[in-house]
PDB file of N, CA and C in Angstrom:
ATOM      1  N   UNK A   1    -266.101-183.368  67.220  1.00  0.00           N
ATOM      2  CA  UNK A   1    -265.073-182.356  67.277  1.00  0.00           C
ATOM      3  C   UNK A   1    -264.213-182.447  66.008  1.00  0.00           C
ATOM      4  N   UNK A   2    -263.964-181.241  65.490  1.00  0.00           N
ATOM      5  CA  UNK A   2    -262.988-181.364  64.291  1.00  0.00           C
ATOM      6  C   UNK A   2    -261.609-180.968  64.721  1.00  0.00           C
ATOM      7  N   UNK A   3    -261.177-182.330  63.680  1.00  0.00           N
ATOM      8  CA  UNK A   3    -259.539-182.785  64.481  1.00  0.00           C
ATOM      9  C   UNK A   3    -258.589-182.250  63.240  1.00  0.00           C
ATOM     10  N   UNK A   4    -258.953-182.230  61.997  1.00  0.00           N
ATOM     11  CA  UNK A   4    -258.485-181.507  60.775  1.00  0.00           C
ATOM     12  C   UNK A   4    -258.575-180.717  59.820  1.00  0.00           C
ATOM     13  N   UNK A   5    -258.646-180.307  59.118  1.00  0.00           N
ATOM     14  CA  UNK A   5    -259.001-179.528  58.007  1.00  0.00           C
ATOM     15  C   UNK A   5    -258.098-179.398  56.726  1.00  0.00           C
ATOM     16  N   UNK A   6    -258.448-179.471  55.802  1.00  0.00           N
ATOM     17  CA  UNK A   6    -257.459-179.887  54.838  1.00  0.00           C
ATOM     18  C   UNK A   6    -258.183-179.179  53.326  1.00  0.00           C
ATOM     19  N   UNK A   7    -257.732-178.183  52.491  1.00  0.00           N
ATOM     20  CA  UNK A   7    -257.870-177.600  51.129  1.00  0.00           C
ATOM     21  C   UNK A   7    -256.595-177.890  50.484  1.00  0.00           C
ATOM     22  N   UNK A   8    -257.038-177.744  49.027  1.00  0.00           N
ATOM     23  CA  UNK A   8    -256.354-178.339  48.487  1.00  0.00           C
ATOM     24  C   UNK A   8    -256.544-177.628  46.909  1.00  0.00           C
ATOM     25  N   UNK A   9    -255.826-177.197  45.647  1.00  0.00           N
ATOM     26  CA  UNK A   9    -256.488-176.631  44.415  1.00  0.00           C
ATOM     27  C   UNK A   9    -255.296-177.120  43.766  1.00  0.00           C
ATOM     28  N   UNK A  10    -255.669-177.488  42.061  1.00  0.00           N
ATOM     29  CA  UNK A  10    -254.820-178.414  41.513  1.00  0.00           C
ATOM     30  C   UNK A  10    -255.307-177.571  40.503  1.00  0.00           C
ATOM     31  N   UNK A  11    -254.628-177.141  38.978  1.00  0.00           N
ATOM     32  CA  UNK A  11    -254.978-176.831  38.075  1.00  0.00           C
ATOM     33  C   UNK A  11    -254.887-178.168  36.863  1.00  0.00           C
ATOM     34  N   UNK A  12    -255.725-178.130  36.158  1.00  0.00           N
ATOM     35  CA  UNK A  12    -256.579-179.153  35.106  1.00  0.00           C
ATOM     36  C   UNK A  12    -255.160-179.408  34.653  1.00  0.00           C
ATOM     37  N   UNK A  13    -254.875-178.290  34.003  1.00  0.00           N
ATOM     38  CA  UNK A  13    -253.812-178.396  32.784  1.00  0.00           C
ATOM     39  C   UNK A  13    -252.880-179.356  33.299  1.00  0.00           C
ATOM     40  N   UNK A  14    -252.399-178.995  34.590  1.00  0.00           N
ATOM     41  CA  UNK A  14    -251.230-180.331  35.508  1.00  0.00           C
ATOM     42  C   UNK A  14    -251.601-181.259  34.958  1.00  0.00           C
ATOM     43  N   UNK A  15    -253.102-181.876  35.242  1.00  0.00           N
ATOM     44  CA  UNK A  15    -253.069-183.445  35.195  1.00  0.00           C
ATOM     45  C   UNK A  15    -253.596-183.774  33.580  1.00  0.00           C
ATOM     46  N   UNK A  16    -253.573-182.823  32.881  1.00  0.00           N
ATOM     47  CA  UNK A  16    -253.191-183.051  31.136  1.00  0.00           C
ATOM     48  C   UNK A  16    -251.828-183.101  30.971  1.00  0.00           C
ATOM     49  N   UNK A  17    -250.989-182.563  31.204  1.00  0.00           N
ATOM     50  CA  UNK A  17    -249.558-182.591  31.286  1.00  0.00           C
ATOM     51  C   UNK A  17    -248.922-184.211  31.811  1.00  0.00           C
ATOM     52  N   UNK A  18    -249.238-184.628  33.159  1.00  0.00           N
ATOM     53  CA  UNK A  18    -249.106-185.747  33.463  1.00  0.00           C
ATOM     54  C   UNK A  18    -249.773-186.893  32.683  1.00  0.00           C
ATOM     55  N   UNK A  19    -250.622-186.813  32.062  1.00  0.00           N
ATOM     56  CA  UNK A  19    -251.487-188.149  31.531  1.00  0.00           C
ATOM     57  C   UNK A  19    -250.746-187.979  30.673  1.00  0.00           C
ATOM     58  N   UNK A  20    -250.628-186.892  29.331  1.00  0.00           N
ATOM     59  CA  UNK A  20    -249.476-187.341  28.212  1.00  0.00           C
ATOM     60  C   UNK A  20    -248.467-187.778  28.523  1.00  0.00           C
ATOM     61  N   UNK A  21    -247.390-187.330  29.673  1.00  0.00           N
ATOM     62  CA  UNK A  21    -246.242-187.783  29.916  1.00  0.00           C
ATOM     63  C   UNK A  21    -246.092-189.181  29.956  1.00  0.00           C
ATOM     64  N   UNK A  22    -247.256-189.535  30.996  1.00  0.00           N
ATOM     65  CA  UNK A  22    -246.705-190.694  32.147  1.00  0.00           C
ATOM     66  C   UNK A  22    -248.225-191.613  31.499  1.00  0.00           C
ATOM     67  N   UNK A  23    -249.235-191.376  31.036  1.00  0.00           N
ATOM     68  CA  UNK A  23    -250.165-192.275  30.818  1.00  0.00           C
ATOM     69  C   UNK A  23    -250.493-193.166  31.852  1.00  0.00           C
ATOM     70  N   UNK A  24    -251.053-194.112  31.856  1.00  0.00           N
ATOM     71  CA  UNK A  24    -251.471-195.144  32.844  1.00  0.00           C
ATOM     72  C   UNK A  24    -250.624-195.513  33.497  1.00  0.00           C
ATOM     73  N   UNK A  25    -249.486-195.277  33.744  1.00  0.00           N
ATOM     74  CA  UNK A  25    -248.498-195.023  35.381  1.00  0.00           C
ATOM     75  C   UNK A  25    -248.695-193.782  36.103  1.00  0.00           C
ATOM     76  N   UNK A  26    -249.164-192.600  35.058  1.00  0.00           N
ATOM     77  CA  UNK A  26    -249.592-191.818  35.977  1.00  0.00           C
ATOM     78  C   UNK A  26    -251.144-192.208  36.646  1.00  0.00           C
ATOM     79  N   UNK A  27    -251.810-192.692  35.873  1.00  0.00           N
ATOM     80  CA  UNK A  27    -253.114-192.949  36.557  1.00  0.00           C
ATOM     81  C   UNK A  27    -253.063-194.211  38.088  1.00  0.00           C
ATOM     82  N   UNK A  28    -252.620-194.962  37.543  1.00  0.00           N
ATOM     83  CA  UNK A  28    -252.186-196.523  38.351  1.00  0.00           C
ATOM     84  C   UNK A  28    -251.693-195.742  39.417  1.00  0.00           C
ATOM     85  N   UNK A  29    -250.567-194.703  40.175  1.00  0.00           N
ATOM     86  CA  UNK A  29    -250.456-194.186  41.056  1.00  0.00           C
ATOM     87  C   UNK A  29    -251.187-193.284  41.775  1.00  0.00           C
ATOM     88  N   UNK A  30    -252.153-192.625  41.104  1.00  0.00           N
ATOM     89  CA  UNK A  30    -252.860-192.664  41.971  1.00  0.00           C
ATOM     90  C   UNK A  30    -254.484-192.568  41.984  1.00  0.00           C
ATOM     91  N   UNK A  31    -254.793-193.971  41.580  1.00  0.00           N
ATOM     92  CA  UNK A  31    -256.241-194.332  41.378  1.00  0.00           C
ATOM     93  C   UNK A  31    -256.395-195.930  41.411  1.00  0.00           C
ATOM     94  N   UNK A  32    -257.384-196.189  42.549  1.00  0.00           N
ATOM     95  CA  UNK A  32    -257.658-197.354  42.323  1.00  0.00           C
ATOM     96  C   UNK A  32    -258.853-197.924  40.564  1.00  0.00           C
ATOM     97  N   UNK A  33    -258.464-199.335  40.357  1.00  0.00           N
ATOM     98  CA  UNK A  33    -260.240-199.406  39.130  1.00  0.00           C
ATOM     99  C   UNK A  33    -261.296-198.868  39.874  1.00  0.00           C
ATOM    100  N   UNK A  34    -261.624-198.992  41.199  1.00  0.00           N
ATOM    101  CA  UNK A  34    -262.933-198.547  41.119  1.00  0.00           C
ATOM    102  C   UNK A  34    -262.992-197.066  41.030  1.00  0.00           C
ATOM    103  N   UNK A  35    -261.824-196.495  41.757  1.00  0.00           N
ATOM    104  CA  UNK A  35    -261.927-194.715  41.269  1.00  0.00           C
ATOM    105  C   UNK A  35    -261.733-194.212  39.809  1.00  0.00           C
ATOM    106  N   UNK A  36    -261.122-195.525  38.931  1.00  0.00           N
ATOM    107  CA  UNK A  36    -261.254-194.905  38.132  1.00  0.00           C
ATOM    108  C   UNK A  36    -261.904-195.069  37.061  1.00  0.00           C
ATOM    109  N   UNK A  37    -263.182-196.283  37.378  1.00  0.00           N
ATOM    110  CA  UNK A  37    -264.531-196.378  36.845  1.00  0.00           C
ATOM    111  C   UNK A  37    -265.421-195.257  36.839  1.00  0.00           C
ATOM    112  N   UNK A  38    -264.953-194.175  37.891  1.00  0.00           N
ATOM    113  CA  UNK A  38    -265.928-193.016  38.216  1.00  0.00           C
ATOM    114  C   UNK A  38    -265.032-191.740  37.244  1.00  0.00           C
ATOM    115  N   UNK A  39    -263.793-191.597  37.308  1.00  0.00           N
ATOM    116  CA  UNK A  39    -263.077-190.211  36.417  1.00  0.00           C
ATOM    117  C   UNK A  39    -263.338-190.748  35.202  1.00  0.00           C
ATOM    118  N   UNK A  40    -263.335-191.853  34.750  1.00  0.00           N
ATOM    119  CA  UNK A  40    -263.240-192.615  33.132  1.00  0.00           C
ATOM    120  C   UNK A  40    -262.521-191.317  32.207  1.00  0.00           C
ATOM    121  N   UNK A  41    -260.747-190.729  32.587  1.00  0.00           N
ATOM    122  CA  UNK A  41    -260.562-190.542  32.100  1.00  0.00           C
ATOM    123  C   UNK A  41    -260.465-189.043  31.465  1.00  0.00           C
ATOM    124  N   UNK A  42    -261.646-188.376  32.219  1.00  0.00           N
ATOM    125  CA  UNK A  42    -262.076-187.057  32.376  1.00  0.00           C
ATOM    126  C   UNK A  42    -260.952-186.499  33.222  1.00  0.00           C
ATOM    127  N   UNK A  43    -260.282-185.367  32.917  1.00  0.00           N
ATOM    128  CA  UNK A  43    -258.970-185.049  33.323  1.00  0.00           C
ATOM    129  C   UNK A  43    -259.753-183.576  34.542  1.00  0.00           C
ATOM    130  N   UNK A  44    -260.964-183.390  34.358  1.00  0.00           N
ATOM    131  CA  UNK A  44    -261.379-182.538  35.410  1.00  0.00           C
ATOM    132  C   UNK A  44    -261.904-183.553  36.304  1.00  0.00           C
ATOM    133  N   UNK A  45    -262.548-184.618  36.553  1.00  0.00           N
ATOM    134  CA  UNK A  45    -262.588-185.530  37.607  1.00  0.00           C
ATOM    135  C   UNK A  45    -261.013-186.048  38.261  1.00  0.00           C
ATOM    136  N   UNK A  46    -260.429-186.512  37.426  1.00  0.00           N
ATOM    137  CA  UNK A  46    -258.960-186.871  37.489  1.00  0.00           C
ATOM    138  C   UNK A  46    -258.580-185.611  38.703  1.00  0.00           C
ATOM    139  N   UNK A  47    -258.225-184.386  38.534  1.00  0.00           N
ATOM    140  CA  UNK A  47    -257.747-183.087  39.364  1.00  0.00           C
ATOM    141  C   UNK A  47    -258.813-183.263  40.448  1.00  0.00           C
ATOM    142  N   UNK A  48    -260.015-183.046  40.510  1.00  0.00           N
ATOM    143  CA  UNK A  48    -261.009-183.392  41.669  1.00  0.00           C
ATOM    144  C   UNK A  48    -260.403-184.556  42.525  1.00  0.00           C
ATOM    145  N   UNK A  49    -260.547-185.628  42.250  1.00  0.00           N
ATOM    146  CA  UNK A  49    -259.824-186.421  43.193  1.00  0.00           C
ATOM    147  C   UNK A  49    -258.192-186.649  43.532  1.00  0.00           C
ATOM    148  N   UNK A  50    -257.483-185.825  42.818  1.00  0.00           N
ATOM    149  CA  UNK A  50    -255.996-186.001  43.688  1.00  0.00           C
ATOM    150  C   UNK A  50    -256.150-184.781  44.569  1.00  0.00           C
ATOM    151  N   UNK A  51    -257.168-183.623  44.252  1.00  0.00           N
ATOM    152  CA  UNK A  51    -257.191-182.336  45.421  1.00  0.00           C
ATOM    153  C   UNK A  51    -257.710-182.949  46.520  1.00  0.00           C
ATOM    154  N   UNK A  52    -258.469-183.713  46.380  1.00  0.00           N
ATOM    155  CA  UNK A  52    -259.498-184.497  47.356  1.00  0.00           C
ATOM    156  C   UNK A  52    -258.194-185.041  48.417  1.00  0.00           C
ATOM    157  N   UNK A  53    -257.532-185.822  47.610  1.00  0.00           N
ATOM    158  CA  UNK A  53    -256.843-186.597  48.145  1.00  0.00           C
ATOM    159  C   UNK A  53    -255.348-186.026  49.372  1.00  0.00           C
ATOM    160  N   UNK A  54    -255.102-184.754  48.127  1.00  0.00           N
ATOM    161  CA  UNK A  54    -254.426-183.949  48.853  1.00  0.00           C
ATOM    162  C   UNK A  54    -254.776-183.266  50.315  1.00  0.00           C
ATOM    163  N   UNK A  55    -256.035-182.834  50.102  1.00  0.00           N
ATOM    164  CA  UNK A  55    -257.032-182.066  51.174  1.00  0.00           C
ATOM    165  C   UNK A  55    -256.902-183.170  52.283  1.00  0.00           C
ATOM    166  N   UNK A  56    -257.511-184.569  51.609  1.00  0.00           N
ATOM    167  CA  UNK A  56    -257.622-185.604  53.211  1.00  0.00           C
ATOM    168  C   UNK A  56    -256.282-185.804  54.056  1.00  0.00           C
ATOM    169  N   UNK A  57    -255.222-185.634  52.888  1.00  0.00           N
ATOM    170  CA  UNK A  57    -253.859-185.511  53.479  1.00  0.00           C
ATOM    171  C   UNK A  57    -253.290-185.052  54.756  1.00  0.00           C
ATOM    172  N   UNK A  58    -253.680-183.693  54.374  1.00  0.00           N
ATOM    173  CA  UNK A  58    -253.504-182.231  54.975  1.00  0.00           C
ATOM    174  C   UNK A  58    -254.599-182.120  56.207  1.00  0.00           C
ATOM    175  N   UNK A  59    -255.852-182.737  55.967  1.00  0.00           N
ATOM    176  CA  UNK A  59    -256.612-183.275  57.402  1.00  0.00           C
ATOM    177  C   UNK A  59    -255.950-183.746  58.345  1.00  0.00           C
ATOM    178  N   UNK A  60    -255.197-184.929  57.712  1.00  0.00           N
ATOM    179  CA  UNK A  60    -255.160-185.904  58.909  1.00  0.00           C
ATOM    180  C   UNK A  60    -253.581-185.605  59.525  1.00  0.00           C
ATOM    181  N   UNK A  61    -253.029-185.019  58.605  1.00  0.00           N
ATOM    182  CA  UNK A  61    -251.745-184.718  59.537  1.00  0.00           C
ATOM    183  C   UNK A  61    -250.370-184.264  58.138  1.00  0.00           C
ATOM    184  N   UNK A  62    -250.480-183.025  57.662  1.00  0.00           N
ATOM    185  CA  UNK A  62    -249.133-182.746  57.183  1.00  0.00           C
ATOM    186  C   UNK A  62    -247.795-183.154  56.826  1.00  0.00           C
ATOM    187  N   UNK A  63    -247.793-183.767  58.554  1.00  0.00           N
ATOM    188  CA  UNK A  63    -246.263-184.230  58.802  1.00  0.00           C
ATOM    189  C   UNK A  63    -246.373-185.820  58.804  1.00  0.00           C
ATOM    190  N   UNK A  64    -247.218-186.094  58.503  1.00  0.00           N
ATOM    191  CA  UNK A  64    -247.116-187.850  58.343  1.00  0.00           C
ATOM    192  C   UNK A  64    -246.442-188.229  56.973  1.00  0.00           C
ATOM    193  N   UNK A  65    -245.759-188.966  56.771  1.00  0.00           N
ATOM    194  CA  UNK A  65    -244.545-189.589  55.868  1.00  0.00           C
ATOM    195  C   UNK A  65    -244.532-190.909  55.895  1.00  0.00           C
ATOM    196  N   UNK A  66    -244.813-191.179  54.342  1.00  0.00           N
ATOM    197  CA  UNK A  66    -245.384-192.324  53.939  1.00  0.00           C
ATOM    198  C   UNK A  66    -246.778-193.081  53.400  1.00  0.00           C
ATOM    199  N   UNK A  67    -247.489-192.046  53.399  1.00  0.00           N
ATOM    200  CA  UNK A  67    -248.783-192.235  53.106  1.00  0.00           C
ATOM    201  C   UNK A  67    -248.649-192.134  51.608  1.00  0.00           C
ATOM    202  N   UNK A  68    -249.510-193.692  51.776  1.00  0.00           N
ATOM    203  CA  UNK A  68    -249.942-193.738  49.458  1.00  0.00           C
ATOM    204  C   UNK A  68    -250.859-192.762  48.967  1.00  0.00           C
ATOM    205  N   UNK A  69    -250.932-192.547  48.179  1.00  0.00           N
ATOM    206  CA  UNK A  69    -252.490-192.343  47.306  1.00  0.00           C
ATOM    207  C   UNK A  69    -252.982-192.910  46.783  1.00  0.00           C
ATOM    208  N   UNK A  70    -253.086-194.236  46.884  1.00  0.00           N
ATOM    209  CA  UNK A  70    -254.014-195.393  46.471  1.00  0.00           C
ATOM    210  C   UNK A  70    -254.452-195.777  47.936  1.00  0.00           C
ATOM    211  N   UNK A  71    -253.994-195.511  49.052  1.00  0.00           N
ATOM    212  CA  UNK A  71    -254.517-195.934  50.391  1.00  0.00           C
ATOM    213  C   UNK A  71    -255.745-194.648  50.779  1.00  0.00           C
ATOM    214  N   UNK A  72    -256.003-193.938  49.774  1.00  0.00           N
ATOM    215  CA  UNK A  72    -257.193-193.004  50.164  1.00  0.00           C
ATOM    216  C   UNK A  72    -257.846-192.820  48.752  1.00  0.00           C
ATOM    217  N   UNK A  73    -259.101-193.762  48.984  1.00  0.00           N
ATOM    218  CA  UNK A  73    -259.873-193.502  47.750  1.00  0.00           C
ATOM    219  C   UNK A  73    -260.804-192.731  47.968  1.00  0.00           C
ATOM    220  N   UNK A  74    -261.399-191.851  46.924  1.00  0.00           N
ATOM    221  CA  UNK A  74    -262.488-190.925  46.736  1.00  0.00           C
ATOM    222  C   UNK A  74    -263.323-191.433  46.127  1.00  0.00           C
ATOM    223  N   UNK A  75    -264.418-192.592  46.651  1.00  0.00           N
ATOM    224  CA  UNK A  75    -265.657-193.541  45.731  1.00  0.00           C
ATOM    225  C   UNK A  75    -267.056-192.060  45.711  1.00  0.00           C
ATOM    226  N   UNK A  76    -267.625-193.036  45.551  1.00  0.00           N
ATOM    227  CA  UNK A  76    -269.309-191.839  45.134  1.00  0.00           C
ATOM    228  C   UNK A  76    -270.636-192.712  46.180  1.00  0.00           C
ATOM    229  N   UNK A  77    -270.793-192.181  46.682  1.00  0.00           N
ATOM    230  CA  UNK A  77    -272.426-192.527  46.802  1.00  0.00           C
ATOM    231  C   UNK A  77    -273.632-191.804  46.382  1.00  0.00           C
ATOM    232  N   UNK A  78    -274.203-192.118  46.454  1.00  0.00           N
ATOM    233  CA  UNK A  78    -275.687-191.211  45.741  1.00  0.00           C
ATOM    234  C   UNK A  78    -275.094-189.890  45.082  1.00  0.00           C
ATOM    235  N   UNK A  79    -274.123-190.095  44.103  1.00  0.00           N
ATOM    236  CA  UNK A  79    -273.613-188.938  43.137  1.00  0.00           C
ATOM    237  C   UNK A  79    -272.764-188.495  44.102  1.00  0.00           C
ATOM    238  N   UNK A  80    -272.597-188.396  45.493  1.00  0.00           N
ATOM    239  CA  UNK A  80    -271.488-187.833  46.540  1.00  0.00           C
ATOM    240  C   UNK A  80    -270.318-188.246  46.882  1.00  0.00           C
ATOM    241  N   UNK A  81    -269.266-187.700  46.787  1.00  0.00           N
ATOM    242  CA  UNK A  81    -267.928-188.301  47.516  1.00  0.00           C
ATOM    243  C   UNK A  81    -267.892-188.959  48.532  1.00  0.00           C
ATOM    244  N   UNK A  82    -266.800-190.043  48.775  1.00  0.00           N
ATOM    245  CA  UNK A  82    -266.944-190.462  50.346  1.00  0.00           C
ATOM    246  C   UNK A  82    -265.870-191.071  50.193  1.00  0.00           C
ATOM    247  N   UNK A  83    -265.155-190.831  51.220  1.00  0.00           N
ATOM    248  CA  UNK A  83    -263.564-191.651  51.744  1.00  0.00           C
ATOM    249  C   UNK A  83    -263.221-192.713  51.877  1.00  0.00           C
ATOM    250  N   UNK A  84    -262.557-193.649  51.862  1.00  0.00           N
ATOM    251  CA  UNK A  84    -261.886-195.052  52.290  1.00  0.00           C
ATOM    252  C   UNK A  84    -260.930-195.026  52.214  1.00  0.00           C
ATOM    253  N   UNK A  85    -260.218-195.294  53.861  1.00  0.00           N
ATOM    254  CA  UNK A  85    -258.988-195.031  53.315  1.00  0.00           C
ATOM    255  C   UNK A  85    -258.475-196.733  53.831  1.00  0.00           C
ATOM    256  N   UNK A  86    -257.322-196.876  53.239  1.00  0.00           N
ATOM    257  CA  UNK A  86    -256.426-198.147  53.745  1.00  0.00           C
ATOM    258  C   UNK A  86    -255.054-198.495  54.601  1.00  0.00           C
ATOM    259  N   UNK A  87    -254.660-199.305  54.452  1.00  0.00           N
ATOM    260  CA  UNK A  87    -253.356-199.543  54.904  1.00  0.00           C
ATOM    261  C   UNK A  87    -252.910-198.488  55.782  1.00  0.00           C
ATOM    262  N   UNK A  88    -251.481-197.945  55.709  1.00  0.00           N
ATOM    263  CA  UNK A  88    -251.291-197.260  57.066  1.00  0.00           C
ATOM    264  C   UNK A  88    -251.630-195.610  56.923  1.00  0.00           C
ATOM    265  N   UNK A  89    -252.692-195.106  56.072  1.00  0.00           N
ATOM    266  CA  UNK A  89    -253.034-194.336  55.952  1.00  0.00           C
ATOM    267  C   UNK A  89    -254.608-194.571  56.833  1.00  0.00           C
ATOM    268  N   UNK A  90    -255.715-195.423  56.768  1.00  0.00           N
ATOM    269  CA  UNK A  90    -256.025-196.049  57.693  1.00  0.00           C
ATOM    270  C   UNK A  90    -255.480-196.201  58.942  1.00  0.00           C
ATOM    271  N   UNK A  91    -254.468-196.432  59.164  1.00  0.00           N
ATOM    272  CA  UNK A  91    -254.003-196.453  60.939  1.00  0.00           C
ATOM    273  C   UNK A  91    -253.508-195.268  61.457  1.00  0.00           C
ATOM    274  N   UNK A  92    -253.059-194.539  60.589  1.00  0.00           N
ATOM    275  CA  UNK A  92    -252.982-193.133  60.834  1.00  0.00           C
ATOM    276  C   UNK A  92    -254.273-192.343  61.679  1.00  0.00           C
ATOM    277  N   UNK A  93    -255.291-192.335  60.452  1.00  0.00           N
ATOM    278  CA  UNK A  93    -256.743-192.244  60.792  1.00  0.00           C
ATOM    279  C   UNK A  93    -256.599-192.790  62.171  1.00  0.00           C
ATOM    280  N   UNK A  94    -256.941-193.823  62.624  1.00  0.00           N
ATOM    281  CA  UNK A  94    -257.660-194.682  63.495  1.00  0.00           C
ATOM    282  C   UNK A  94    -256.636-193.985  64.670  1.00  0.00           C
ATOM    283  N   UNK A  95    -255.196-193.999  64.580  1.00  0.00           N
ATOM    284  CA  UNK A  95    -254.745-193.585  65.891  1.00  0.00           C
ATOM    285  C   UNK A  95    -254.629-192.122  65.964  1.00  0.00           C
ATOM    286  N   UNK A  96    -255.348-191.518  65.155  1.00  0.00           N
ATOM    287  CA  UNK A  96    -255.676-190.036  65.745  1.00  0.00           C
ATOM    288  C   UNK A  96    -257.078-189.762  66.207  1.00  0.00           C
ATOM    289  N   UNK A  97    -257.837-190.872  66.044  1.00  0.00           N
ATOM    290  CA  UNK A  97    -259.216-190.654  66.787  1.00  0.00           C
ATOM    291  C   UNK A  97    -260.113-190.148  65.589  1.00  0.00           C
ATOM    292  N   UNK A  98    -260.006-190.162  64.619  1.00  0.00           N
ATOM    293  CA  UNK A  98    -260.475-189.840  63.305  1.00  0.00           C
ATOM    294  C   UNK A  98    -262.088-190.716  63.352  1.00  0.00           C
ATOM    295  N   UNK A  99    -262.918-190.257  63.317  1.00  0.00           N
ATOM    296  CA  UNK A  99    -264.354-191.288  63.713  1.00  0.00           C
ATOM    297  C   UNK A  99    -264.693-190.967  61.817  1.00  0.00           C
ATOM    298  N   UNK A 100    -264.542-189.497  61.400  1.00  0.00           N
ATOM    299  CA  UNK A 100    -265.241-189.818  60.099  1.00  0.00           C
ATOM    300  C   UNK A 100    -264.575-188.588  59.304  1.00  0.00           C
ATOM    301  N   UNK A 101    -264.785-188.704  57.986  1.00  0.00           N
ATOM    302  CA  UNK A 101    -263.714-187.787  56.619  1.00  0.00           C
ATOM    303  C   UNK A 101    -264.675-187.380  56.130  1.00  0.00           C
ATOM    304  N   UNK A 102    -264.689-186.036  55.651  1.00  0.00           N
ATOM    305  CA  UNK A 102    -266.233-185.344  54.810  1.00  0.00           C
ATOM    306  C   UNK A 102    -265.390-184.638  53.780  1.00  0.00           C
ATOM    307  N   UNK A 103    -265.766-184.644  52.877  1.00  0.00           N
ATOM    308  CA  UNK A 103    -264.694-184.287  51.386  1.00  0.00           C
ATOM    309  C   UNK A 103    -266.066-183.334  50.240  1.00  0.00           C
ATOM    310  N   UNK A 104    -265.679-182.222  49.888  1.00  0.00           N
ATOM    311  CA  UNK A 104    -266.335-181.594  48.738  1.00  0.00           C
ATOM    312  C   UNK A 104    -265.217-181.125  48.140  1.00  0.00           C
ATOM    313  N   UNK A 105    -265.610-181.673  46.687  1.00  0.00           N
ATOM    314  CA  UNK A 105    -264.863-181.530  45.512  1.00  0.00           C
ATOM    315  C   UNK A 105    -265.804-180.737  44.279  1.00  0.00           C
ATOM    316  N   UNK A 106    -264.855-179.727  44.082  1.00  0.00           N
ATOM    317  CA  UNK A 106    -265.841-178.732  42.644  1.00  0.00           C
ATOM    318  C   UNK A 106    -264.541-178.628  41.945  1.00  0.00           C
ATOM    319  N   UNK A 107    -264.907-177.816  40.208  1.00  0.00           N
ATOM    320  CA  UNK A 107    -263.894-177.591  39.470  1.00  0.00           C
ATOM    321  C   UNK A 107    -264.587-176.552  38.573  1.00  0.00           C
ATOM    322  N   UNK A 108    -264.079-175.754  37.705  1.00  0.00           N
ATOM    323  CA  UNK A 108    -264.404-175.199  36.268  1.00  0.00           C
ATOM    324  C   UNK A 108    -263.193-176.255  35.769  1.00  0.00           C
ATOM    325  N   UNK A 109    -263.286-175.459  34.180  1.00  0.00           N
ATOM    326  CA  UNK A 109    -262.679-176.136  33.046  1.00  0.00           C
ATOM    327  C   UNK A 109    -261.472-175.745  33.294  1.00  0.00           C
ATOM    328  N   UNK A 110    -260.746-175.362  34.223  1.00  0.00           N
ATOM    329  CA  UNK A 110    -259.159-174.734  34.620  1.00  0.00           C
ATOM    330  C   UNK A 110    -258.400-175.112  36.404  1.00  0.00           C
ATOM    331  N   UNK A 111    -259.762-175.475  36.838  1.00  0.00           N
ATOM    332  CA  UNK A 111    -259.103-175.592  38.429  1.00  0.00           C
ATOM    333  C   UNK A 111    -260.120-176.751  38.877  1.00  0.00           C
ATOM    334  N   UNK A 112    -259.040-177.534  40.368  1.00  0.00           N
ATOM    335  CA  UNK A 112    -260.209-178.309  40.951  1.00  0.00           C
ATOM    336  C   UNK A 112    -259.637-177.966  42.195  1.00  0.00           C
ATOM    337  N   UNK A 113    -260.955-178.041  42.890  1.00  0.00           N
ATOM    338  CA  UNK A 113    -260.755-177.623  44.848  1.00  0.00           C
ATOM    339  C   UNK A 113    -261.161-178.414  45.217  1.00  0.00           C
ATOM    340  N   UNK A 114    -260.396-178.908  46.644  1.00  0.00           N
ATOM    341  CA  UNK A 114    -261.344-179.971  47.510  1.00  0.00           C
ATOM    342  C   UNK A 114    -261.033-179.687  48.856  1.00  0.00           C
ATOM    343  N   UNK A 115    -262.314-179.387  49.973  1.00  0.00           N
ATOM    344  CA  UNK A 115    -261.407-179.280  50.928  1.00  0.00           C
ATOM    345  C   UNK A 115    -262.270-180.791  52.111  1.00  0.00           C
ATOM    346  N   UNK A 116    -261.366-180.771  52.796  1.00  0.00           N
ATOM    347  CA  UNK A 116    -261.830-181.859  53.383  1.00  0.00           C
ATOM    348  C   UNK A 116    -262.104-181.619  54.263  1.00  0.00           C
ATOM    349  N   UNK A 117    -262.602-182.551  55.518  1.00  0.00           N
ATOM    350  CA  UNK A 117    -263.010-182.117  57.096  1.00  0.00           C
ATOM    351  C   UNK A 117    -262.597-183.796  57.952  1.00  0.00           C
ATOM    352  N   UNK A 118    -261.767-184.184  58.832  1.00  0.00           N
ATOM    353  CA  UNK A 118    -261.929-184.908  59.773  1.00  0.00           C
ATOM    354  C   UNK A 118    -262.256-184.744  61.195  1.00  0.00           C
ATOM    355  N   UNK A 119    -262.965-185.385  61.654  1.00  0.00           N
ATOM    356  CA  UNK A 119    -264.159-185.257  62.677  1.00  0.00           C
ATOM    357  C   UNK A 119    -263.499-186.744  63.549  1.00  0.00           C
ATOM    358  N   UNK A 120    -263.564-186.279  65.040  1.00  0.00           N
ATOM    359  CA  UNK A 120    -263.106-186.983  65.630  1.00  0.00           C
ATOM    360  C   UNK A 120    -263.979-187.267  66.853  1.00  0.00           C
TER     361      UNK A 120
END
C-alpha cells in the first residue's frame, strides 16, 4: 500500500549558486562521501539528489521537523537509485510503517526532478 508520495524540482543554476557561495559546507550538508563519490561534483547530479531528497521528505511526512539531509542518502545500485535513510529520519520511516522508498531522479542541463514513492 502506498503511504506517500513525494515530487520534488530544483533548478541546476541553485546548486551552482550554492557551491560558489558556500563550497564544501554546502556540499558536507548535504551529502554523505559515499554520495558524494557518485555526484563527484557534477552540479546536475548534485540537484538530482537534494530533489531526491526533498521528494523522500515530502513522502514520508511534510510536517515532520527535524529531519537531516545527511540522514537520507541517495546511493546507486546497478546504475539505480536507492534510499538509506538514518537516525531519526529512519525512525520516522519505521514508525509510519514505511516497509520500502522507490526514488526516480532525471534532469536536463537546467532542471532536476525526483519523485519518490513510500510503500507501506
Amino acid at each position: 500500500m502506498i503511504v506517500g508520495i513525494g515530487i520534488d524540482v530544483l533548478e541546476i543554476e541553485r546548486v551552482i549558486d550554492m557551491l560558489q557561495r558556500y563550497g564544501e559546507r554546502f556540499k558536507k550538508r548535504f551529502f554523505s562521501s559515499e554520495e558524494m563519490d557518485i555526484v563527484k561534483d557534477l552540479p546536475q547530479k548534485m540537484a538530482g539528489r537534494i530533489a531526491g531528497k526533498e521528494a523522500i521528505y515530502k513522502a514520508l511526512s511534510p510536517s515532520e521537523i527535524g529531519l537531516r539531509w545527511r540522514e537520507i542518502k541517495i546511493l546507486e545500485k546497478n546504475g539505480k537509485p536507492v534510499v538509506s535513510l538514518s537516525g531519526k529520519t529512519l525512525k520516522v520511516s519505521n514508525e509510519k510503517g514505511i516497509k520500502a522508498l522507490y526514488i526516480s531522479i532525471s534532469h536536463t542541463s537546467n532542471i532536476a526532478v525526483a519523485v519518490a514513492v513510500a510503500e507501506g
